[in-house]
N, C-alpha and C. Protein backbone atom coordinates (compact mmCIF):
# COMPACT_ATOMS: atom_id res chain seq x y z
N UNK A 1 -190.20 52.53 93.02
CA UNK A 1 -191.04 51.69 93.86
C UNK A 1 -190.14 50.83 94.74
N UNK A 2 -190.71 50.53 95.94
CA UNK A 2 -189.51 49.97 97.05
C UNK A 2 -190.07 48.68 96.50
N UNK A 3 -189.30 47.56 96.85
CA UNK A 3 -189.17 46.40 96.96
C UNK A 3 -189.39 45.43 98.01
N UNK A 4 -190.79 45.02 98.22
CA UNK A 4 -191.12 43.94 99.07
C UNK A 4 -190.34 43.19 100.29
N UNK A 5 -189.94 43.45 101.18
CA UNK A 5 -189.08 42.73 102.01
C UNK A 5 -190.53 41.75 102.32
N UNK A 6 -191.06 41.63 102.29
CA UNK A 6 -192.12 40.74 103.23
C UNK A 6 -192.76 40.51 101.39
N UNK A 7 -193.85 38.96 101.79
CA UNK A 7 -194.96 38.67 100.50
C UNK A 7 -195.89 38.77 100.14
N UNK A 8 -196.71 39.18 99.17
CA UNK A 8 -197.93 39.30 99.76
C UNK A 8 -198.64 38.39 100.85
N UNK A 9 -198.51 37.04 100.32
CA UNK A 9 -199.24 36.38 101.46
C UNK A 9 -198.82 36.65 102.93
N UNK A 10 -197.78 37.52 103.22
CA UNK A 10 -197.89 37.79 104.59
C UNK A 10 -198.56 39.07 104.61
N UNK A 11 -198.73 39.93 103.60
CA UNK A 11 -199.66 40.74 104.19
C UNK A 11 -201.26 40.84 104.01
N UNK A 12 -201.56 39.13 102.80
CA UNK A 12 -202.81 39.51 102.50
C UNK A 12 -203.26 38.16 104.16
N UNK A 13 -202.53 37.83 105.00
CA UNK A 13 -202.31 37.20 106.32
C UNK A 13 -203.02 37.93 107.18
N UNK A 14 -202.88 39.40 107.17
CA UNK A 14 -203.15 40.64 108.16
C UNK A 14 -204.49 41.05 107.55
N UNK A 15 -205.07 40.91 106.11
CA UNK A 15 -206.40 41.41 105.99
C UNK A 15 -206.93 39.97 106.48
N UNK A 16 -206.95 39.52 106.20
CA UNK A 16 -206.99 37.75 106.73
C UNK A 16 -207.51 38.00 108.18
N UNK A 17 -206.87 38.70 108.72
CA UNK A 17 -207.34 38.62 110.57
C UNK A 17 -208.22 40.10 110.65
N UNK A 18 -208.26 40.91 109.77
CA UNK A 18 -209.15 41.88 109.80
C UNK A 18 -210.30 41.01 109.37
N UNK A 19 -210.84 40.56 108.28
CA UNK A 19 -211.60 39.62 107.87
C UNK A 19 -212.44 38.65 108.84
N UNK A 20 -211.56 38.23 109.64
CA UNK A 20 -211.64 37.39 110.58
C UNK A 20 -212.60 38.73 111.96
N UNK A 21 -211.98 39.60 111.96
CA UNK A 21 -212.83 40.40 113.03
C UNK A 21 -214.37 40.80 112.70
N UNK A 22 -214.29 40.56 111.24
CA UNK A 22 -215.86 41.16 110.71
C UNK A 22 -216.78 39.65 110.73
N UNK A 23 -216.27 39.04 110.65
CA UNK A 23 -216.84 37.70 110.75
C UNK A 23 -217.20 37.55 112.24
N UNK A 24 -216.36 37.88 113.34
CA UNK A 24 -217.03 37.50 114.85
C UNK A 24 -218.15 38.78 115.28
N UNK A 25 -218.43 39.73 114.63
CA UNK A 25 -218.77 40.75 115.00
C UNK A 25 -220.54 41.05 113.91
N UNK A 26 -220.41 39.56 113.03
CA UNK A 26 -221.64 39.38 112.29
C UNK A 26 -221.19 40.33 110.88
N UNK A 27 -220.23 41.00 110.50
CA UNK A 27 -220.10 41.44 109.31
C UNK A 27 -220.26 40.85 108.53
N UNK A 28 -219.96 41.05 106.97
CA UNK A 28 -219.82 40.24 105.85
C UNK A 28 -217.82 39.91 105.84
N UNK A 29 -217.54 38.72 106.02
CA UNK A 29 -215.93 39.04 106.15
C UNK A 29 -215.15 39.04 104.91
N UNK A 30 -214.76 40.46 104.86
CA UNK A 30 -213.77 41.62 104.20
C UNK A 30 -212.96 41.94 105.13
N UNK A 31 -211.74 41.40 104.70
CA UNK A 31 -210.70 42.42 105.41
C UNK A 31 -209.80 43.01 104.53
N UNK A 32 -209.06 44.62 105.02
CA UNK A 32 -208.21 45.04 104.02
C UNK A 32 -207.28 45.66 105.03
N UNK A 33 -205.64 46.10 103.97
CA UNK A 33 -204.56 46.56 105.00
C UNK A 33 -203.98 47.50 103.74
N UNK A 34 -203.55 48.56 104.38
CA UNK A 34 -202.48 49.56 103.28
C UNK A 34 -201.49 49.29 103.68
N UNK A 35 -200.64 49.06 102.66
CA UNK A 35 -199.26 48.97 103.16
C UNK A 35 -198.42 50.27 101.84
N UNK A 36 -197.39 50.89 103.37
CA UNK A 36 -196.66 51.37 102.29
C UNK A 36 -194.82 51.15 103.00
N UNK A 37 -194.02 50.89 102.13
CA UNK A 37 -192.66 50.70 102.20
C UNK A 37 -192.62 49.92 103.28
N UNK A 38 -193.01 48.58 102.90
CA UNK A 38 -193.23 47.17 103.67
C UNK A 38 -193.70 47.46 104.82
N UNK A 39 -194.61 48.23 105.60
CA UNK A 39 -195.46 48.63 106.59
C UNK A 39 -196.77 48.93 106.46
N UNK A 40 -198.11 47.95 107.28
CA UNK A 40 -199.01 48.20 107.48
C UNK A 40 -199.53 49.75 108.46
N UNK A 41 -200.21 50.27 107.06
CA UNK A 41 -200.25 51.62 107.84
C UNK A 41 -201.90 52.02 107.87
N UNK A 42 -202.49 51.21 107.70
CA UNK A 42 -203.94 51.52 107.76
C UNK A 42 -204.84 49.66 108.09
N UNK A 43 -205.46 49.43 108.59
CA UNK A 43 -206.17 47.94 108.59
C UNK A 43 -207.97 48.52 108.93
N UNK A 44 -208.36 48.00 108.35
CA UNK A 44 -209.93 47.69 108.17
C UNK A 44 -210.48 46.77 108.05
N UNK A 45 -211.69 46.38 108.49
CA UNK A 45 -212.75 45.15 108.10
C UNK A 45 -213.85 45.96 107.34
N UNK A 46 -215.18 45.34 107.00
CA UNK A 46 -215.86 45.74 106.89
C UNK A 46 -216.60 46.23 108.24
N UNK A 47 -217.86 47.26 108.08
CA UNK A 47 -218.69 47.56 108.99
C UNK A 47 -219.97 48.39 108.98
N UNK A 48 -220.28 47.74 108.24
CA UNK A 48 -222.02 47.98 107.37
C UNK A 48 -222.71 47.87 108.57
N UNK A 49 -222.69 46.98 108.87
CA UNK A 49 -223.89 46.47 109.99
C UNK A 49 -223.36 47.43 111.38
N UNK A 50 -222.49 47.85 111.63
CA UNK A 50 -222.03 48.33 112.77
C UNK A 50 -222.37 49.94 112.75
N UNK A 51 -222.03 50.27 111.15
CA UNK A 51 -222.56 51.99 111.02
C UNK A 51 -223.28 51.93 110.58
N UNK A 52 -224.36 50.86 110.16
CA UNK A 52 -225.56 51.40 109.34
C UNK A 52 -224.78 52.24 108.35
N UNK A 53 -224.12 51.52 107.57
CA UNK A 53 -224.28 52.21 106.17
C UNK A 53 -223.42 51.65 105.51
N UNK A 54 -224.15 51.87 104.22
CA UNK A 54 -223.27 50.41 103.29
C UNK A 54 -222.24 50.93 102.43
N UNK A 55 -221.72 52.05 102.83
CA UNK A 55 -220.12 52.40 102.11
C UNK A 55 -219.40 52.06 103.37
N UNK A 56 -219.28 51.35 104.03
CA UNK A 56 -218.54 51.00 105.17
C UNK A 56 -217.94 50.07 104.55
N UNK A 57 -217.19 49.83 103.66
CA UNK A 57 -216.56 48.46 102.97
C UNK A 57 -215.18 48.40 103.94
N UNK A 58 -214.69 47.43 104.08
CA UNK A 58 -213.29 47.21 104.31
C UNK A 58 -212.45 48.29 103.29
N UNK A 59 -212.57 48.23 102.36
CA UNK A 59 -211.21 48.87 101.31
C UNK A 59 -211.84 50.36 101.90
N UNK A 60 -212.92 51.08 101.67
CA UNK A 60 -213.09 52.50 102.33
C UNK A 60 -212.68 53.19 103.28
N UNK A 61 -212.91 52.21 104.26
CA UNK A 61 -212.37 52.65 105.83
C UNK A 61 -210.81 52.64 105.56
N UNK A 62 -209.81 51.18 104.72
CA UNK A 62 -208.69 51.15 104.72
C UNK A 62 -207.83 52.38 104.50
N UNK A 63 -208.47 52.79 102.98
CA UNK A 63 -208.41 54.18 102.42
C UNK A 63 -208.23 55.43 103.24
N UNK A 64 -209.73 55.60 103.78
CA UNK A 64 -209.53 56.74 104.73
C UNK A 64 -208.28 57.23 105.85
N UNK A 65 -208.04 55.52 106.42
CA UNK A 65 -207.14 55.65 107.64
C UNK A 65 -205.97 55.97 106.99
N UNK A 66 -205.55 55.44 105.36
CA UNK A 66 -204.11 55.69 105.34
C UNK A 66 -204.20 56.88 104.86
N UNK A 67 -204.85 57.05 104.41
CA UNK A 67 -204.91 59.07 103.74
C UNK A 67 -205.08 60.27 104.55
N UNK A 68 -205.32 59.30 106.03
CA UNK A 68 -205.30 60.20 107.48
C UNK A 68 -203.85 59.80 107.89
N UNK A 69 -203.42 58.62 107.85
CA UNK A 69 -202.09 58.34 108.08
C UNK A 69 -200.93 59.40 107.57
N UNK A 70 -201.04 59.36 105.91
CA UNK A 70 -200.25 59.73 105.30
C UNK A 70 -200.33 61.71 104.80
N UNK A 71 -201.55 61.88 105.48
CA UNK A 71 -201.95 63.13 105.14
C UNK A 71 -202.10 63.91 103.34
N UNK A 72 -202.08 62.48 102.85
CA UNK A 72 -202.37 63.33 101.31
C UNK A 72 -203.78 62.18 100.73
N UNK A 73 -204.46 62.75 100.15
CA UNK A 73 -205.74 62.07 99.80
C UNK A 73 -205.01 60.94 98.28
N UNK A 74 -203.82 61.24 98.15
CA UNK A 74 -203.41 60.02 97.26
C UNK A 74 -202.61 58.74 97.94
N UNK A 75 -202.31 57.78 97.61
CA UNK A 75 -201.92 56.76 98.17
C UNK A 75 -200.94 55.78 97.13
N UNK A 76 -200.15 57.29 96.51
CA UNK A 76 -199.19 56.32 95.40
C UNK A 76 -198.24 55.83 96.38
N UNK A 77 -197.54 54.97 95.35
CA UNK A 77 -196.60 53.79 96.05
C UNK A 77 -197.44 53.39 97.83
N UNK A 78 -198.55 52.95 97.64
CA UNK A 78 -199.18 52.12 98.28
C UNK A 78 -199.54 50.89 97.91
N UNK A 79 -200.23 49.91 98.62
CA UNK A 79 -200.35 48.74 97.93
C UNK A 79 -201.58 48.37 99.16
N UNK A 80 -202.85 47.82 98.66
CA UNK A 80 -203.85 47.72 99.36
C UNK A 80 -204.15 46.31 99.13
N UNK A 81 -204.23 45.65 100.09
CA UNK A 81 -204.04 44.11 99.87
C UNK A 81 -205.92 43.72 100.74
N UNK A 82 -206.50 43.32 99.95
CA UNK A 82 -207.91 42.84 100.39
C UNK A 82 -208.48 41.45 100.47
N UNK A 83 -209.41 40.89 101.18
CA UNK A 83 -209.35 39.35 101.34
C UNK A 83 -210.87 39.46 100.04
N UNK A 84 -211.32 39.99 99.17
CA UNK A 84 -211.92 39.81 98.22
C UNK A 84 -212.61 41.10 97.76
N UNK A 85 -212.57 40.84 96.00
CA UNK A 85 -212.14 41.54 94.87
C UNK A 85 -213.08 42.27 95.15
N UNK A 86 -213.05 44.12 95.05
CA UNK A 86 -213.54 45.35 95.49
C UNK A 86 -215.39 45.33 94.57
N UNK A 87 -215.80 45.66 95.32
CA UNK A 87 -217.03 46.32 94.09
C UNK A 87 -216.53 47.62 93.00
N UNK A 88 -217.61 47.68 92.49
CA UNK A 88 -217.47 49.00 91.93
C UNK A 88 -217.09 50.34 92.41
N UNK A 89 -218.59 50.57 93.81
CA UNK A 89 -217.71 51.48 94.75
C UNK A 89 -216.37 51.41 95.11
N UNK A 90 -216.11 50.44 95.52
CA UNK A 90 -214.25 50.58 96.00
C UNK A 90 -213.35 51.20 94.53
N UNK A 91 -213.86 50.45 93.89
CA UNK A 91 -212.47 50.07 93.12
C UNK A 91 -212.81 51.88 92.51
N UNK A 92 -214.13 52.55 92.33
CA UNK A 92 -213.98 53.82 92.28
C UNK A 92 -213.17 54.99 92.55
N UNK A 93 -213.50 54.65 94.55
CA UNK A 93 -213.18 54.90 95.29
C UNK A 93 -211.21 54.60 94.96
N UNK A 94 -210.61 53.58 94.55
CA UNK A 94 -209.57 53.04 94.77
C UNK A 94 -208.64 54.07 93.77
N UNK A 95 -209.73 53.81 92.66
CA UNK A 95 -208.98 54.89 91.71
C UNK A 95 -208.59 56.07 91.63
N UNK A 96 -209.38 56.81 92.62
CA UNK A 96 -209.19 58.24 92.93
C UNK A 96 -208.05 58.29 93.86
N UNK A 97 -207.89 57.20 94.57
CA UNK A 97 -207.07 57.21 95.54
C UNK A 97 -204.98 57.11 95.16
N UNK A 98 -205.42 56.35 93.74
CA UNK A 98 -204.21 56.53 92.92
C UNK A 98 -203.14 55.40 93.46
N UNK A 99 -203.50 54.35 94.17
CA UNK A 99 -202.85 53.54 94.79
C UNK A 99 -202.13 52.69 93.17
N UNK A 100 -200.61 52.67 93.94
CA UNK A 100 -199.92 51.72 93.35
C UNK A 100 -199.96 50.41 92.49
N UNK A 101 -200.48 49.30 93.81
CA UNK A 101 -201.15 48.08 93.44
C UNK A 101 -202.30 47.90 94.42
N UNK A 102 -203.36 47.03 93.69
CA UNK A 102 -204.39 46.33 94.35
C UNK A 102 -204.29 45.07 94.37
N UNK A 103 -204.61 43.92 95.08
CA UNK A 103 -203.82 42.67 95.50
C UNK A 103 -205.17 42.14 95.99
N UNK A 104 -206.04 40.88 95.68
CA UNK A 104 -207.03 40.86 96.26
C UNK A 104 -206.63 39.38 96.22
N UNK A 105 -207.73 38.31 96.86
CA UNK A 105 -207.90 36.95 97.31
C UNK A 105 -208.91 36.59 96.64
N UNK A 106 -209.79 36.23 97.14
CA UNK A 106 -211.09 35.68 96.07
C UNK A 106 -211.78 36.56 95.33
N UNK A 107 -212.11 36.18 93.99
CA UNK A 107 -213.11 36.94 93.06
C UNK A 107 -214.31 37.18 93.58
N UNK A 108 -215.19 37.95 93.24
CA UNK A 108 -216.25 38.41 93.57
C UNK A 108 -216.60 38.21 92.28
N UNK A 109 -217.68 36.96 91.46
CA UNK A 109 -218.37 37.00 90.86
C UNK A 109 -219.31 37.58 90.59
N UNK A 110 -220.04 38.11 91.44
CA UNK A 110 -221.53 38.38 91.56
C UNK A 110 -221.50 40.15 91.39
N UNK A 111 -220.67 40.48 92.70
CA UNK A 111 -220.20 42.14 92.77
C UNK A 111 -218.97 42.85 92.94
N UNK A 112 -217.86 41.81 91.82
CA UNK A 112 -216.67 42.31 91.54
C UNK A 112 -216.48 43.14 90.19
N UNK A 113 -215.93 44.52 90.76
CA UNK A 113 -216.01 45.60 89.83
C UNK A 113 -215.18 44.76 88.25
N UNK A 114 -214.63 43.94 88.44
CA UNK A 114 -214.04 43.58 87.13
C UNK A 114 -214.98 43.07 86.17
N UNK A 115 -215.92 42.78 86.33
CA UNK A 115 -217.23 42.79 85.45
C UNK A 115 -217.88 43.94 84.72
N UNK A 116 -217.39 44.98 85.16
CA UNK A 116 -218.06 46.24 84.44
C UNK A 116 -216.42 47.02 83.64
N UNK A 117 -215.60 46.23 83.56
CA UNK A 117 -214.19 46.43 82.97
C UNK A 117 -213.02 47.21 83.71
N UNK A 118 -212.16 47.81 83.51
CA UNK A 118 -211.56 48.26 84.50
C UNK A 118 -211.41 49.59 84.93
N UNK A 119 -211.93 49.81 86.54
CA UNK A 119 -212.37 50.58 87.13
C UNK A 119 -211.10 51.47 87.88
N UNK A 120 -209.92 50.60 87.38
CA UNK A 120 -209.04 51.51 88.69
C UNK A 120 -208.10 52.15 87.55
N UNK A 121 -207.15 52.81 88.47
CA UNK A 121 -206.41 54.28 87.66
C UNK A 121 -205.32 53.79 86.86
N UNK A 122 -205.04 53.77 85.62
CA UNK A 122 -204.18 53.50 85.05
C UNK A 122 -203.19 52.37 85.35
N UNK A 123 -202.26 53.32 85.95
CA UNK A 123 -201.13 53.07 86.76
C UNK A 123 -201.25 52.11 87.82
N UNK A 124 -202.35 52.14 88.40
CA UNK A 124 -202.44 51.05 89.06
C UNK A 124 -202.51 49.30 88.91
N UNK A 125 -200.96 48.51 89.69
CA UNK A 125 -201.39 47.15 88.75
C UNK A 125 -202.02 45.96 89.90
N UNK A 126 -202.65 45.12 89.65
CA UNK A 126 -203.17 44.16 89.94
C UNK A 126 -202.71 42.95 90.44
N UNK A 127 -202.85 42.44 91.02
CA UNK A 127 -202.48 41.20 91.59
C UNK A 127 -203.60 40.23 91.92
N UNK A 128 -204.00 38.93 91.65
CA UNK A 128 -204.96 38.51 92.44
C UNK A 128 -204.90 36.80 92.66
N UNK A 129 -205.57 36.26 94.06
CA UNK A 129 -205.64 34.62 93.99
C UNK A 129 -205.02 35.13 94.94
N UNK A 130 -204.64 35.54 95.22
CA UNK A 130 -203.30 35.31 96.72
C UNK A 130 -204.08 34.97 98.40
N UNK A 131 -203.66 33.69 98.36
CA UNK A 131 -204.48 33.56 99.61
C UNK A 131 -205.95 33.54 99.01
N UNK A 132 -206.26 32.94 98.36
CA UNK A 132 -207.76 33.11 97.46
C UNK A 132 -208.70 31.66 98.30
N UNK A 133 -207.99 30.58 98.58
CA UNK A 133 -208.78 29.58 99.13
C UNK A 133 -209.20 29.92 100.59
N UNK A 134 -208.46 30.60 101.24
CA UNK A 134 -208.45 31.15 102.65
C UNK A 134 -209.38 31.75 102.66
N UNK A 135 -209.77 33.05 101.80
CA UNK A 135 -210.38 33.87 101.67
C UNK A 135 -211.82 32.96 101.69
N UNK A 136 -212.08 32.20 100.62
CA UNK A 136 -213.12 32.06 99.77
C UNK A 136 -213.79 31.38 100.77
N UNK A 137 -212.82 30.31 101.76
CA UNK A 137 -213.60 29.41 102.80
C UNK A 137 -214.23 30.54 104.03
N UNK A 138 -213.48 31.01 104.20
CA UNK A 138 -213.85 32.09 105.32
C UNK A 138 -215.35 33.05 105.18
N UNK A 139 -215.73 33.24 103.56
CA UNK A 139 -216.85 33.75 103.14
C UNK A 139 -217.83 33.07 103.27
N UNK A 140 -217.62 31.63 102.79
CA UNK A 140 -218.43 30.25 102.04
C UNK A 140 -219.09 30.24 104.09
N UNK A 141 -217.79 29.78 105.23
CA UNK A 141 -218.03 29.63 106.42
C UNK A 141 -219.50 30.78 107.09
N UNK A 142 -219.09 31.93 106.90
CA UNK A 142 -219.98 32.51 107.39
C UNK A 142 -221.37 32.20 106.82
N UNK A 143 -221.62 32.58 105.18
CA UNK A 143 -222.68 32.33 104.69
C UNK A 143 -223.83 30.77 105.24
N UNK A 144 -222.78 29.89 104.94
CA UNK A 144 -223.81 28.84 105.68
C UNK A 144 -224.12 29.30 107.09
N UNK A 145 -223.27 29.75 108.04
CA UNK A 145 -223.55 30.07 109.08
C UNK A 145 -224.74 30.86 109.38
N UNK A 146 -224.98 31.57 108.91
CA UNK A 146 -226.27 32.61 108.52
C UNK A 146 -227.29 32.09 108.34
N UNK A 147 -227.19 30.85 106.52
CA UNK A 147 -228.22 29.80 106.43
C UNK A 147 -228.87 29.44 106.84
N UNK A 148 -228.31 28.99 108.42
CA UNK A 148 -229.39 27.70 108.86
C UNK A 148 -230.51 28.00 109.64
């Protein structure tokens, strides 16, 4: 496994501004980035509302692009850094995908797959909180926004 020249918080920075695009565009703000050998090689937001359809998650689309990037439907020694913790679908989805590490920001109480125990592939290890207040305000922001 290569070794980090950059931190996460600079790359959970970049789902951070994907996040930030689903938020001006009325999404739910999710952002996610693949990185492999300290390079962003895939970036996604969410975009439910944009395709009509609710597997449009940030981590899905992320997925797809790097497995189009990388031309193999696995994504070892990848590292998928997300601005909050996957559902079930993803982290499904994540597992098949065979990624390295998953790296997320705020918990998903309500519809974070870590409630139904653990969903991703073995081998795959975890990271989480990183950039978690950033995240959490940026969610909390929109929702009232919606509210009123």
């Amino acid at each position: 496994m290569t070794l980090s020249v950059f931190s996460d918080a600079h790359f959970m920075r970049e789902a951070l501004k994907e996040a930030q695009k689903a938020a001006e565009t009325g999404e739910v703000p999710v952002g996610a980035v693949v990185v492999s050998n300290n390079r962003v090689i895939a970036r996604a937001h969410n975009q439910t509302e944009l395709l009509n359809d609710v597997t449009a998650h940030a981590e899905m689309l992320a997925v797809t692009a790097a497995a189009n990037f990388l031309g193999s439907k696995f994504l070892e020694e990848c590292t998928l850094y997300v601005t909050l913790e996957p559902c079930p679908m993803c982290a499904g989805a994540l597992n098949l995908a065979h990624l390295t590490n998953v790296v997320w920001a705020a918990n998903d109480e309500k519809r974070g797959f870590s409630q139904y125990g653990d969903l991703l592939h073995p081998k795959t290890a975890i990271r989480t909180g990183v950039m978690a207040a950033e995240s959490a305000k940026l969610l909390t922001d929109f929702f009232r926004q919606r509210r009123k």
